[in-house]
Protein backbone atom coordinates (compact mmCIF):
# COMPACT_ATOMS: atom_id res chain seq x y z
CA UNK A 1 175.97 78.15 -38.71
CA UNK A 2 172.99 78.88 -36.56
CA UNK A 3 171.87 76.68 -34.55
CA UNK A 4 168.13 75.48 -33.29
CA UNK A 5 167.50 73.87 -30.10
CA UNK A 6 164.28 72.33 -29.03
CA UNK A 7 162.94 69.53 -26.30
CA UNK A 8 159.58 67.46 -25.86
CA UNK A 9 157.76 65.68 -23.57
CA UNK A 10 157.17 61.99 -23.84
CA UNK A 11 157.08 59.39 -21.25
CA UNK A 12 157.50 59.54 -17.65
CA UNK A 13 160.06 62.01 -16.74
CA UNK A 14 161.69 62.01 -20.16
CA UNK A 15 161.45 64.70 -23.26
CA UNK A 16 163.36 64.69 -26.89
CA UNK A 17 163.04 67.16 -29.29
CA UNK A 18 165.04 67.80 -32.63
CA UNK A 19 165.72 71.09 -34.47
CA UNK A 20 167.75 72.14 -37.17
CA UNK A 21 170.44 74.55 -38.25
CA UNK A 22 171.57 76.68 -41.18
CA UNK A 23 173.17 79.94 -41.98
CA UNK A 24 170.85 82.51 -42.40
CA UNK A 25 169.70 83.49 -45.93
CA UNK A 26 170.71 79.82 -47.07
CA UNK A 27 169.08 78.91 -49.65
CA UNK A 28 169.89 74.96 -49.56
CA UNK A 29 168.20 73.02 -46.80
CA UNK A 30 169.85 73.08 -42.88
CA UNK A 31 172.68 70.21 -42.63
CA UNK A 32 172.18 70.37 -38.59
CA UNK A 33 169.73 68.22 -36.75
CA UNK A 34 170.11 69.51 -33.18
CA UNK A 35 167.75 66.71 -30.74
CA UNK A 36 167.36 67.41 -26.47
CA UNK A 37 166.34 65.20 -23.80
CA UNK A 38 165.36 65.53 -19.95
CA UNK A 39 167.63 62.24 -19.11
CA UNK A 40 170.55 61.23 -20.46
CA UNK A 41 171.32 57.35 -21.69
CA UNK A 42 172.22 55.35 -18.88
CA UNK A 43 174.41 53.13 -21.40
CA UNK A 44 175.09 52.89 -24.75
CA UNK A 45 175.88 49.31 -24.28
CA UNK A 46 173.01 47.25 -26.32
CA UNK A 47 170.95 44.95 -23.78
CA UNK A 48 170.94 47.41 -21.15
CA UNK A 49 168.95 50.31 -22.63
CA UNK A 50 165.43 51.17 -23.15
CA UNK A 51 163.05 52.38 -25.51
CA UNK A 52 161.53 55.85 -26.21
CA UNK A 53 163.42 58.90 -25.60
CA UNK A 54 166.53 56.57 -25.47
CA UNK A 55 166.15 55.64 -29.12
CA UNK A 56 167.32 59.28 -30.39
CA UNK A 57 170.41 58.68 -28.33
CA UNK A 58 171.41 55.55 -30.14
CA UNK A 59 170.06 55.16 -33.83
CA UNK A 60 172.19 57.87 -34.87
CA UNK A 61 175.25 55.16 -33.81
CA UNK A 62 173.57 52.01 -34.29
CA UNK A 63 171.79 49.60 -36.99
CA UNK A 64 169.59 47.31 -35.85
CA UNK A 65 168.67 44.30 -38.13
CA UNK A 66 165.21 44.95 -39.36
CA UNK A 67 163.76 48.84 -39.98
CA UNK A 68 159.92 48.77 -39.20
CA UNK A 69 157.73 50.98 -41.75
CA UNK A 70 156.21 54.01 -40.95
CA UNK A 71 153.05 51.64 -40.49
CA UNK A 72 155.23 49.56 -37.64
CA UNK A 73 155.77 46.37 -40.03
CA UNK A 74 159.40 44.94 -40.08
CA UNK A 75 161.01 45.68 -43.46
CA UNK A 76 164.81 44.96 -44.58
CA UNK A 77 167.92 46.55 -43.28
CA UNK A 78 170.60 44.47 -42.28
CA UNK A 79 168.81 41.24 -42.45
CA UNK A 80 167.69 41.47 -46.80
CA UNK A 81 165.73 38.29 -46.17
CA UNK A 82 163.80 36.24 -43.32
CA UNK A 83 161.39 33.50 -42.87
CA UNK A 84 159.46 31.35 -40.47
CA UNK A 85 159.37 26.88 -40.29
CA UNK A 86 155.86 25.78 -40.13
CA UNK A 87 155.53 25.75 -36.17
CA UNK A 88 156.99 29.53 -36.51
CA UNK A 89 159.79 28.73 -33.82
CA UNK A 90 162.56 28.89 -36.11
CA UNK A 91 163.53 32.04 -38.14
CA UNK A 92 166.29 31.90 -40.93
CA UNK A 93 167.93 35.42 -41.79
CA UNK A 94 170.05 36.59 -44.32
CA UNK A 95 172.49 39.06 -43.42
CA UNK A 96 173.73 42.29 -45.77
CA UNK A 97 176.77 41.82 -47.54
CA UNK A 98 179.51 44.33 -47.43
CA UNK A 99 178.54 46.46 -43.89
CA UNK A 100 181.25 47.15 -41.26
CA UNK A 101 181.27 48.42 -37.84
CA UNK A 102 183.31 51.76 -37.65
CA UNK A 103 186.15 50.03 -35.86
CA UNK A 104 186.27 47.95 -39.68
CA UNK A 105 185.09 44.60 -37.85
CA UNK A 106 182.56 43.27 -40.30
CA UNK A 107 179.05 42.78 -39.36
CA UNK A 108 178.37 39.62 -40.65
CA UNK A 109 176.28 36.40 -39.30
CA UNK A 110 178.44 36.06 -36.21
CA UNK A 111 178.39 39.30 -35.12
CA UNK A 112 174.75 39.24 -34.95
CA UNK A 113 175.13 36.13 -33.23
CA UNK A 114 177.14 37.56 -30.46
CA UNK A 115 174.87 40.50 -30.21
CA UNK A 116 171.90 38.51 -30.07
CA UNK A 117 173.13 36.34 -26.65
CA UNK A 118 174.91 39.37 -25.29
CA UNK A 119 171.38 41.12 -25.28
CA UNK A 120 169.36 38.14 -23.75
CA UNK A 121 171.12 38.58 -21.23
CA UNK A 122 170.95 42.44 -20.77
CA UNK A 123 168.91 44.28 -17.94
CA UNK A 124 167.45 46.66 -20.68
CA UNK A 125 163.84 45.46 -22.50
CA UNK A 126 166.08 43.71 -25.08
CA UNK A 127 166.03 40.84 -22.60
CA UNK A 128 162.42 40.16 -22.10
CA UNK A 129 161.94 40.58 -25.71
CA UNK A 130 164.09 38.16 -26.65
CA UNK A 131 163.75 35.69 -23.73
CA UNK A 132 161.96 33.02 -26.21
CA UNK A 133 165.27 32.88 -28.06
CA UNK A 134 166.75 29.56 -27.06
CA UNK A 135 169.47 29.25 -29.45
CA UNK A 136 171.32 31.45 -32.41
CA UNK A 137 173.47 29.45 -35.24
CA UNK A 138 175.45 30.46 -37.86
CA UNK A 139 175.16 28.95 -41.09
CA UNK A 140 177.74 30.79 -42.89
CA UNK A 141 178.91 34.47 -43.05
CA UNK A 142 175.24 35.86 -44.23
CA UNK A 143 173.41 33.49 -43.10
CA UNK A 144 172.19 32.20 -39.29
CA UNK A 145 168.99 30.81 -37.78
CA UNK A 146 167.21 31.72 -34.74
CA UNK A 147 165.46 28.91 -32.53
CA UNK A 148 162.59 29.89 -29.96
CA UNK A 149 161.28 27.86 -27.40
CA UNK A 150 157.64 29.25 -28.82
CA UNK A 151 156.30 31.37 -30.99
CA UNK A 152 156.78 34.96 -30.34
CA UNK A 153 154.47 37.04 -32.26
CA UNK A 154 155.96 40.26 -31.52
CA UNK A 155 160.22 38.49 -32.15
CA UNK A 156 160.40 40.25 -35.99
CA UNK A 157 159.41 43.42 -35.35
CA UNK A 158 161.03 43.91 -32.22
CA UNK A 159 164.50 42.77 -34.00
CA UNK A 160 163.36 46.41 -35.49
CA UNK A 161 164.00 48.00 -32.45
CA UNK A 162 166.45 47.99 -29.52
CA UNK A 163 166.73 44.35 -29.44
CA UNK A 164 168.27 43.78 -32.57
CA UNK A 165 170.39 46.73 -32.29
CA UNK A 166 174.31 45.60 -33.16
CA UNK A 167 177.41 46.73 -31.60
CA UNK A 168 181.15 45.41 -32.96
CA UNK A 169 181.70 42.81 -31.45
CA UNK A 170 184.97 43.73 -29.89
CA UNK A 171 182.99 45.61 -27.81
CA UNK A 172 180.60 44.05 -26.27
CA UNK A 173 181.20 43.25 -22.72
CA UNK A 174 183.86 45.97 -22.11
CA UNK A 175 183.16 48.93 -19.52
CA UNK A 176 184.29 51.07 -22.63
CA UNK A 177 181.25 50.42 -24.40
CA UNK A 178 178.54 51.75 -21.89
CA UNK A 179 179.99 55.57 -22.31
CA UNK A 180 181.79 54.70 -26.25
CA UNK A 181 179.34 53.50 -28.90
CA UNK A 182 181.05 51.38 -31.66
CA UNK A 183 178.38 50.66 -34.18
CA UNK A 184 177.63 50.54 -37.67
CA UNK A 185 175.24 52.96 -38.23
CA UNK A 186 175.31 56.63 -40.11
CA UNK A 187 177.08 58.75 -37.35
CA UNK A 188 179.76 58.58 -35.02
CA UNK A 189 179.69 60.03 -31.68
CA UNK A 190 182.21 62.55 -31.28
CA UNK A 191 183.60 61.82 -27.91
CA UNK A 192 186.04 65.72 -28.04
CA UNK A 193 182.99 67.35 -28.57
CA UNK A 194 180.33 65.24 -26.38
CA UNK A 195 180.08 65.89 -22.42
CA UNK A 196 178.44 62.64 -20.25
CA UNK A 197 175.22 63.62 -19.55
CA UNK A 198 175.04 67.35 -20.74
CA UNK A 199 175.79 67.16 -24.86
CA UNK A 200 176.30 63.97 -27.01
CA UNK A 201 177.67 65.44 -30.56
CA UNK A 202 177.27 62.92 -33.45
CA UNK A 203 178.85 63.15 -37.14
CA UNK A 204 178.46 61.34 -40.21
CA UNK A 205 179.77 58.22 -40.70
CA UNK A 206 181.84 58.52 -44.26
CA UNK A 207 181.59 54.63 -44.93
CA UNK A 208 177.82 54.47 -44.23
CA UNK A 209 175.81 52.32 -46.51
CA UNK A 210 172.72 53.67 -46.38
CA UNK A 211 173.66 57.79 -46.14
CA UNK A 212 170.98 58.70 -48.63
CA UNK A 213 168.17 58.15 -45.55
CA UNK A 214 170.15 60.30 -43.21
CA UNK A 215 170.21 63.74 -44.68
CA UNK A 216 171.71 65.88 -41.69
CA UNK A 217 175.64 65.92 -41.62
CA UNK A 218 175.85 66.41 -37.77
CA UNK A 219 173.63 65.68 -34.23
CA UNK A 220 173.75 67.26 -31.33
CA UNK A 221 171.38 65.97 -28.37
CA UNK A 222 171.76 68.13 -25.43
CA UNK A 223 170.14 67.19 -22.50
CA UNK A 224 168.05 69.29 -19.91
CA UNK A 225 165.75 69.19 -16.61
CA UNK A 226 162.98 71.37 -16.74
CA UNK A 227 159.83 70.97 -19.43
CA UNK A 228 159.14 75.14 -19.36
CA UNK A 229 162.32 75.10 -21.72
CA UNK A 230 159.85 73.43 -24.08
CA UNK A 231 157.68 75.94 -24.24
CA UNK A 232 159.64 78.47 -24.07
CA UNK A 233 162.22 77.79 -26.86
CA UNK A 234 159.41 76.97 -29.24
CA UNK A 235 157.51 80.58 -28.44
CA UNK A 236 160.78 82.29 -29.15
CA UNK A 237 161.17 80.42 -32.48
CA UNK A 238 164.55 78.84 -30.74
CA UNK A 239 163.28 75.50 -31.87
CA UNK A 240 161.50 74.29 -35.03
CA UNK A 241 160.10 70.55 -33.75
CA UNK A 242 158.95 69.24 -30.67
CA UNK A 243 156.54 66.28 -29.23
CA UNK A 244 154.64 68.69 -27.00
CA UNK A 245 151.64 67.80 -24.13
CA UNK A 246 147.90 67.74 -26.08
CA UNK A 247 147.59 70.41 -23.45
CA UNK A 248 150.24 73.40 -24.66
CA UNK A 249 149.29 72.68 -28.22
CA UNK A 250 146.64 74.72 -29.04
CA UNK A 251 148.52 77.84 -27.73
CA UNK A 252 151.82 76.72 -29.71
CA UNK A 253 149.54 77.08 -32.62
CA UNK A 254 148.45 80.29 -31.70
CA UNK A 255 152.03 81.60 -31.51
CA UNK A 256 152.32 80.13 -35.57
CA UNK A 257 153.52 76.43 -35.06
CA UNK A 258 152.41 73.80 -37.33
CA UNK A 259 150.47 70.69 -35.20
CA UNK A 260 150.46 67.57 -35.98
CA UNK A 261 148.97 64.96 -34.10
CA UNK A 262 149.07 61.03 -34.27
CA UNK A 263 148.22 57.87 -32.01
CA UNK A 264 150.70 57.10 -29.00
CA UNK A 265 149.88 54.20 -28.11
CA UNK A 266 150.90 55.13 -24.81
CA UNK A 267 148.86 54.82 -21.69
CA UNK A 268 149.39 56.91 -18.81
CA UNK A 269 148.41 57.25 -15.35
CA UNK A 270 149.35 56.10 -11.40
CA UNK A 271 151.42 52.71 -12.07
CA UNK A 272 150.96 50.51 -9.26
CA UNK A 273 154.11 48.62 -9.38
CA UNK A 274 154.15 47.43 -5.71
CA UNK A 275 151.31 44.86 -5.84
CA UNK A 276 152.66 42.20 -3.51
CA UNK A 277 152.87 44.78 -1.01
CA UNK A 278 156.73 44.53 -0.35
CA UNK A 279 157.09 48.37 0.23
CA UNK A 280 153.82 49.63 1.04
CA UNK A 281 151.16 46.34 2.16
CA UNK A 282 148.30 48.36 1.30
CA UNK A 283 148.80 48.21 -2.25
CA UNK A 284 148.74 44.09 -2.03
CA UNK A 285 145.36 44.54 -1.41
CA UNK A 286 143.02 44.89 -4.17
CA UNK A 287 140.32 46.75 -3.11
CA UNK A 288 143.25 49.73 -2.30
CA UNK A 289 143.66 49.48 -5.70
CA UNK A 290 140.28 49.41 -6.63
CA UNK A 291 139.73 52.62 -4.55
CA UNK A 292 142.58 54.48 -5.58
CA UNK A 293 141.02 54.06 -9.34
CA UNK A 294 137.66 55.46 -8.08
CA UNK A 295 139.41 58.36 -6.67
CA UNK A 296 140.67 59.15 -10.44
CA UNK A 297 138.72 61.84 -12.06
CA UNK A 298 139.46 60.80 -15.20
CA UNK A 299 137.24 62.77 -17.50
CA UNK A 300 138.41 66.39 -15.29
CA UNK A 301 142.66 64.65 -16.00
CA UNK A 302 141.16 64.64 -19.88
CA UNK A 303 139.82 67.91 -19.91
CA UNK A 304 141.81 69.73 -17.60
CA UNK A 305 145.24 68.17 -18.01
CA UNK A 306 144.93 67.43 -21.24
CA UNK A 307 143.22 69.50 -22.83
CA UNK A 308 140.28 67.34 -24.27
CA UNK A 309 142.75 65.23 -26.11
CA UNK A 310 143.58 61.94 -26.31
CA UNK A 311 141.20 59.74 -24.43
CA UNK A 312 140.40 59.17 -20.77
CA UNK A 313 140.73 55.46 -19.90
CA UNK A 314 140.83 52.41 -16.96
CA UNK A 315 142.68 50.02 -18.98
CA UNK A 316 146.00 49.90 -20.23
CA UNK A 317 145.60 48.11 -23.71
CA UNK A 318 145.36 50.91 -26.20
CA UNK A 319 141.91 51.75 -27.57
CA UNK A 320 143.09 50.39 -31.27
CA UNK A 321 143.72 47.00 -30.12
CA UNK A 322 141.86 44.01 -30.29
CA UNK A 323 142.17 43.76 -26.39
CA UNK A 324 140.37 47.11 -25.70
CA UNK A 325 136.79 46.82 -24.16
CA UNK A 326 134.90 49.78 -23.88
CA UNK A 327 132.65 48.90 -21.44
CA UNK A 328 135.98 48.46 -18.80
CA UNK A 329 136.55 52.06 -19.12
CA UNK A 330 133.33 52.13 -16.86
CA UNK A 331 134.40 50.22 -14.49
CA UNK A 332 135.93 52.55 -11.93
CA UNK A 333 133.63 55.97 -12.06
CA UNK A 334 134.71 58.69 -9.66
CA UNK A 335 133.45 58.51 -6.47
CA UNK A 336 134.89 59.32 -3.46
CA UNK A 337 132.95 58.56 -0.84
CA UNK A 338 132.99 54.63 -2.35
CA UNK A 339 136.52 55.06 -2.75
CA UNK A 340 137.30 55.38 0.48
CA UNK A 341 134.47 52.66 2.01
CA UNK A 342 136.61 50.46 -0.02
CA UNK A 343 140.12 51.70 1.83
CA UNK A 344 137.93 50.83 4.94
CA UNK A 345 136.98 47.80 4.48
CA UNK A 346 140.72 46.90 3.21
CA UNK A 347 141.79 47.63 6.72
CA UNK A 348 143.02 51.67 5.80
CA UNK A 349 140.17 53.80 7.34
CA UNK A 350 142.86 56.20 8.26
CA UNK A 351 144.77 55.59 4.75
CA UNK A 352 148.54 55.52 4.44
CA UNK A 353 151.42 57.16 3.06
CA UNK A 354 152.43 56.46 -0.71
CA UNK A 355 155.94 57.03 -1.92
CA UNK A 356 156.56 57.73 -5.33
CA UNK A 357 159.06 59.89 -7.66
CA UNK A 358 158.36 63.72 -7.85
CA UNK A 359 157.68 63.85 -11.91
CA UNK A 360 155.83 67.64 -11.12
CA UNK A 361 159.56 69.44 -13.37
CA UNK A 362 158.39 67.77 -16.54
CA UNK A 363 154.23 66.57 -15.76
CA UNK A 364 153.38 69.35 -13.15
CA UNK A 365 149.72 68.65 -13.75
CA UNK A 366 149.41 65.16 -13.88
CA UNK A 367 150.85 65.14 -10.24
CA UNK A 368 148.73 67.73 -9.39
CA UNK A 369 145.82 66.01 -10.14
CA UNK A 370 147.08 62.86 -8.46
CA UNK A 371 147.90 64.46 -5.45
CA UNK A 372 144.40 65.82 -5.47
CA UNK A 373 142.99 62.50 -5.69
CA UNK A 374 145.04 60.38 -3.23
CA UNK A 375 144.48 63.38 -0.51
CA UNK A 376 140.71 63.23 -0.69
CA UNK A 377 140.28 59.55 0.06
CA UNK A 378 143.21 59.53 3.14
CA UNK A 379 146.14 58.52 0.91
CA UNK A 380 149.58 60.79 1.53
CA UNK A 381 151.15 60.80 -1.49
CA UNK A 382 155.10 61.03 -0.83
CA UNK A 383 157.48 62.81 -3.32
CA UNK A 384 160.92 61.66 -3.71
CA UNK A 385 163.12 63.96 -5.72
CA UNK A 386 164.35 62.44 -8.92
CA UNK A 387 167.99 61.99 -10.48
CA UNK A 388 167.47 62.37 -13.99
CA UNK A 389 170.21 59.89 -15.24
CA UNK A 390 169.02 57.04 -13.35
CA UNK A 391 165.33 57.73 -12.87
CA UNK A 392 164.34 54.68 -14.87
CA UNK A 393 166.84 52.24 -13.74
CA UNK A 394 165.74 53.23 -10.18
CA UNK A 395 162.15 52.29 -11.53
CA UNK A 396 163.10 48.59 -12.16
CA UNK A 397 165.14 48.69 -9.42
CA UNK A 398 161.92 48.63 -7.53
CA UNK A 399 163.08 51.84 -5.35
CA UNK A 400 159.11 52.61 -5.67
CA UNK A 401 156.01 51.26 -5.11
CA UNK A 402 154.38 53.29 -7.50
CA UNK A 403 154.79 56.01 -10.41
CA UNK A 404 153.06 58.32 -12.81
CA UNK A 405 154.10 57.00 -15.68
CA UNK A 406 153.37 55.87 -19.31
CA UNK A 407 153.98 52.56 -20.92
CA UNK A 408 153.71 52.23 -25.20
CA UNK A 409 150.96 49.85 -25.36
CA UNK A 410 150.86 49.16 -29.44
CA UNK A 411 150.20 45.47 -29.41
CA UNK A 412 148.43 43.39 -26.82
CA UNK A 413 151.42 40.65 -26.72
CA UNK A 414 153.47 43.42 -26.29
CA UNK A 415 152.31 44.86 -23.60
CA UNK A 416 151.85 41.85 -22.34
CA UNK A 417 155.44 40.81 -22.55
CA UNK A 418 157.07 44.07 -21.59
CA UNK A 419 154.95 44.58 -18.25
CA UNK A 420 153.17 41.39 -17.27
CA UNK A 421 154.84 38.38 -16.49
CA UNK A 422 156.86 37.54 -13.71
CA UNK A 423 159.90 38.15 -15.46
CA UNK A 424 158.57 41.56 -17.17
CA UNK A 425 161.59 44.04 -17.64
CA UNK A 426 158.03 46.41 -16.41
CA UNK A 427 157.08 44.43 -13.43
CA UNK A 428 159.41 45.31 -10.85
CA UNK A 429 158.28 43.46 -8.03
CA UNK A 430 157.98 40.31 -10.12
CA UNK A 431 154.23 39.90 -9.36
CA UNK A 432 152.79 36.72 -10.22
CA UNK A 433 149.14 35.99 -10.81
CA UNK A 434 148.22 32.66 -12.27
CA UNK A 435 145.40 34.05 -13.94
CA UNK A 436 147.69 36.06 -15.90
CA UNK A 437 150.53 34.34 -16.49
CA UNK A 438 147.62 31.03 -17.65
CA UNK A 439 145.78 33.73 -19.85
CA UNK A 440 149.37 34.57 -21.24
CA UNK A 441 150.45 31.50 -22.34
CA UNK A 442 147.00 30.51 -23.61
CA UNK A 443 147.13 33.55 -25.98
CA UNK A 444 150.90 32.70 -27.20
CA UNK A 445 149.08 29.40 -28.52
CA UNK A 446 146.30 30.87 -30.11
CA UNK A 447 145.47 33.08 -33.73
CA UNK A 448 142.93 34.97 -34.70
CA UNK A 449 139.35 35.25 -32.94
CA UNK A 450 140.61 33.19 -30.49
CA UNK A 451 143.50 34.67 -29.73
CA UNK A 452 141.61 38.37 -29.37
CA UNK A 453 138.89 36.73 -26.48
CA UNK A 454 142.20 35.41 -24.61
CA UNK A 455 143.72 39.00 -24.45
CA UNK A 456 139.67 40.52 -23.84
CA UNK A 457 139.57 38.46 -20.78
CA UNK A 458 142.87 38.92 -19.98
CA UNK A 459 142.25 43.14 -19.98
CA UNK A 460 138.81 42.46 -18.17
CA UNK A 461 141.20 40.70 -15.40
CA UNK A 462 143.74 43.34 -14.73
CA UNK A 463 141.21 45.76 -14.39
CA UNK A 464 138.71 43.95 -12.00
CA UNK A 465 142.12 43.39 -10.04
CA UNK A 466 143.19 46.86 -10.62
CA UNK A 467 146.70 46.58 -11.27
CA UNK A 468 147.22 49.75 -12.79
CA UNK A 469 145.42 52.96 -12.30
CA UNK A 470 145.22 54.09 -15.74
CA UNK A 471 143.90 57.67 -16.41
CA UNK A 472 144.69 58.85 -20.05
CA UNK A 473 145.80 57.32 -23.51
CA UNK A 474 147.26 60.19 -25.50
CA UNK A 475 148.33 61.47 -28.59
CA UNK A 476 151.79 62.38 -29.96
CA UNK A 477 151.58 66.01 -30.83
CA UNK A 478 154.26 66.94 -32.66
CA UNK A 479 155.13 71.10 -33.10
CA UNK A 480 157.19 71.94 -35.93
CA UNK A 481 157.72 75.05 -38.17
CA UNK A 482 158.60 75.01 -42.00
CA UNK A 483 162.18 74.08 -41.94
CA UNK A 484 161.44 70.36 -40.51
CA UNK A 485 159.44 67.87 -41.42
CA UNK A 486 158.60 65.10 -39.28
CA UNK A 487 156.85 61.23 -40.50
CA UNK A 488 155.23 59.61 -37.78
CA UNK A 489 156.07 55.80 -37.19
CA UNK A 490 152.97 53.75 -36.02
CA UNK A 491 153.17 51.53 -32.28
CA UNK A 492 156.31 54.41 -31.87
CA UNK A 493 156.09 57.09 -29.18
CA UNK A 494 158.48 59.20 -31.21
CA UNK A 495 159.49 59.12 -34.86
CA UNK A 496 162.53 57.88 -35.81
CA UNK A 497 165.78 59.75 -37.07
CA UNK A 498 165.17 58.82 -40.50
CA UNK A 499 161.73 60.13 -40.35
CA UNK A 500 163.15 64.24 -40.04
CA UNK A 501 163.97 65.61 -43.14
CA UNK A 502 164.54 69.20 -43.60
CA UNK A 503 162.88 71.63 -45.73
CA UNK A 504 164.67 74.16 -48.31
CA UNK A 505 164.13 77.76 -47.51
């Protein structure tokens, strides 16, 4: 059977693709569904792994307890049924009958249990999403409740995601499982036919519940390094869907690939993780910050870079939230010669030297263009080469003070949760502002009107402090040819496994 393979850019230094496989004049539609990434997973084990790119790597083994809709809303999966008390701090879930974990433990109330405090305490974003979880009880065998310490707006659909993913039991908190997925979901990673860190091969799971939703009978995700593979698989018709840059789409639809395009939700630009200063002071002072944003020329990044997509931007709340100002994205307008008044005054007339990771294999002109900028106001940008396996866990590590970079930005809370408080998995440095953290918890209180002013004056905050030096919120483009089709979920920067079907010939 041939075989299809493709890759994509997404965030940071990470791509996925997927492509399909059949033999050729088949008439019946491919049975292969062939995915690549630039990084591999740094552990299967749930609690300790990511989001984006990582997903691909672990729905194929996994369930997680709620399925969110191709509009983002939480639907039924393994939980059938679910409900809030009146003060919306405790959630009761029913648990499907029947549903085993492929080493025949059943998955039933008290294995969610166990997977639900074994992921609070991960060091993946599991933890900070579920760090309002104060206790987990089980009722019976389908039944448990979960008890916050406050409401978490964001708790339900998140359970959708990585932090309600469920492992057996057995496995959790054994070495075994951060390199041997045992889950319950519609494949099984074939461990003969896999290589750590180069090829993960996945086949069906016979005893799946749900196989109807998962049309492909085997995965392959092979992983790579360099994003001209991208490119040049898809011109050579080696790969029939990628997520591709808004900038290489236009000629991937010259050379007869279909382009579709949908909201990211993701904000990109210089991440300015280091803002107490610990490895580089300068960036503990705000007006560094403040002139490191007017050295951005954002609208040339949104032409140049990307092509005129997407939109160029100063704040890091997605345009199609409630939290998005308009006028912010004035704030910061390019000008050099103010720019570097401000380093002056700061104390860094003669500017200073800025490590960060060298993304240029996968975003070669994003760190162009911030290389350009930093140089012209007396900032020495300082490349450090990358490992791809543990790029990100080097990046909450805190290894560097700064990072182009994207964070998914769908909801304010979110964002809010995943990158600023003190104990954000996305705040490495564990800065914390009062301001923040007070406009925070006034918003987890709040509904409504009131609840959108909180997170407006919370926005207009980070960016008069300048704690990020956004430059571009952009699209998913997603390149594809006839054999795949691809459904889009919404607040996701990729779409999800069950979202590729294939097409008959």
């Amino acid at each position: 059977m041939r075989k299809l393979v493709g890759i994509a850019a997404v965030t940071a230094v990470m791509a996925l693709t997927a492509c399909t496989g059949s033999s050729p004049g088949d008439s019946t539609a491919p049975t292969e569904l062939d995915l690549a990434a630039i990084a591999p997973p740094e552990s299967f084990s749930p609690g300790n792994f990511g989001t984006g790119p990582t997903t691909m790597f672990l729905q194929p083994v996994y369930d997680s307890l709620f399925r969110n809709t191709n509009e983002g809303e939480p639907a039924e999966n393994i939980v059938t049924k679910w409900s809030y008390d009146d003060t919306r701090t405790t959630l009761s879930l029913t648990i499907r009958e029947g549903v085993r974990f492929t080493d025949g433990t059943p998955l039933d109330a008290a294995a969610v249990k166990a997977n639900l405090d074994s992921a609070r305490k991960g060091t993946g974003e599991a933890g900070g999403q579920l760090r309002f979880i104060q206790e987990v009880a089980v009722t019976d065998a389908t039944n448990l409740t979960v008890t916050l310490s406050a409401p978490d707006p964001s708790l339900v659909p998140n359970l959708g995601g990585t932090a309600g993913v469920l492992a057996s039991p057995k496995a959790l908190g054994t070495p075994e499982l951060d390199t041997t997925p045992i889950g319950s979901g519609p494949y099984i990673l074939d461990a003969a036919k896999s290589q750590t860190g180069i090829k993960y091969t996945y086949t069906r799971n016979p005893d799946y519940w749900n196989a109807k939703d998962f049309p492909f009978d085997t995965l392959e995700v092979t992983v790579f390094n360099d994003n001209n593979a991208i490119l040049n698989a898809l011109r050579a018709g080696e790969t029939d869907f990628a997520v591709v840059t808004d900038k290489d789409s236009n000629s991937l639809k010259s050379a007869g690939l279909n382009i579709q395009t949908s909201p990211a939700y993701t904000t990109s630009g210089l991440y300015l993780f280091d803002r107490k200063g610990s490895l580089v002071p300068a960036l503990a002072e705000p007006k560094v910050r403040q002139a490191i944003n007017m050295a951005l020329d954002r609208d040339a990044i949104h032409a140049k870079v990307f092509g005129g997509k997407g939109k160029a931007t100063s704040q890091v709340f997605s345009s199609t939230s409630d939290a998005y100002l308009p006028e912010l994205d004035k704030k910061y307008p390019f000008d050099v010669a103010a720019a570097k008044k401000l380093l002056a005054d700061a104390g860094y007339s003669n500017g200073f030297t800025l490590p960060m990771p060298d993304v240029s294999p996968v975003y070669p002109d994003q760190q162009a263009a911030v290389t350009e900028a930093l140089t012209a106001i007396g900032v020495t940008p300082q490349y450090q080469p990358v490992n791809g396996q543990t790029f990100i866990s080097d990046l909450l590590a805190g290894k560097y003070p700064a990072a182009i970079f994207g964070l998914n930005s769908p909801r304010p809370w979110d964002f809010a949760q995943i990158a600023l408080t003190p104990e954000s998995l996305w705040n490495p440095f564990r800065v914390s502002d009062p301001t923040v953290v007070d406009l925070i918890n006034k918003a987890q209180g709040e509904t409504g009107d009131a609840q959108t002013e909180t997170f407006r004056q919370l926005n207009t905050y980070l960016v008069d402090q300048a704690w990020f030096a956004p430059y571009i919120q952009s699209d998913n483009v997603f390149a594809s040819n006839a054999e795949i089709t691809v459904t889009p979920q919404r607040y996701s920067t990729l779409p999800p496994l069950w979202g590729f079907t294939a097409s008959k010939k």
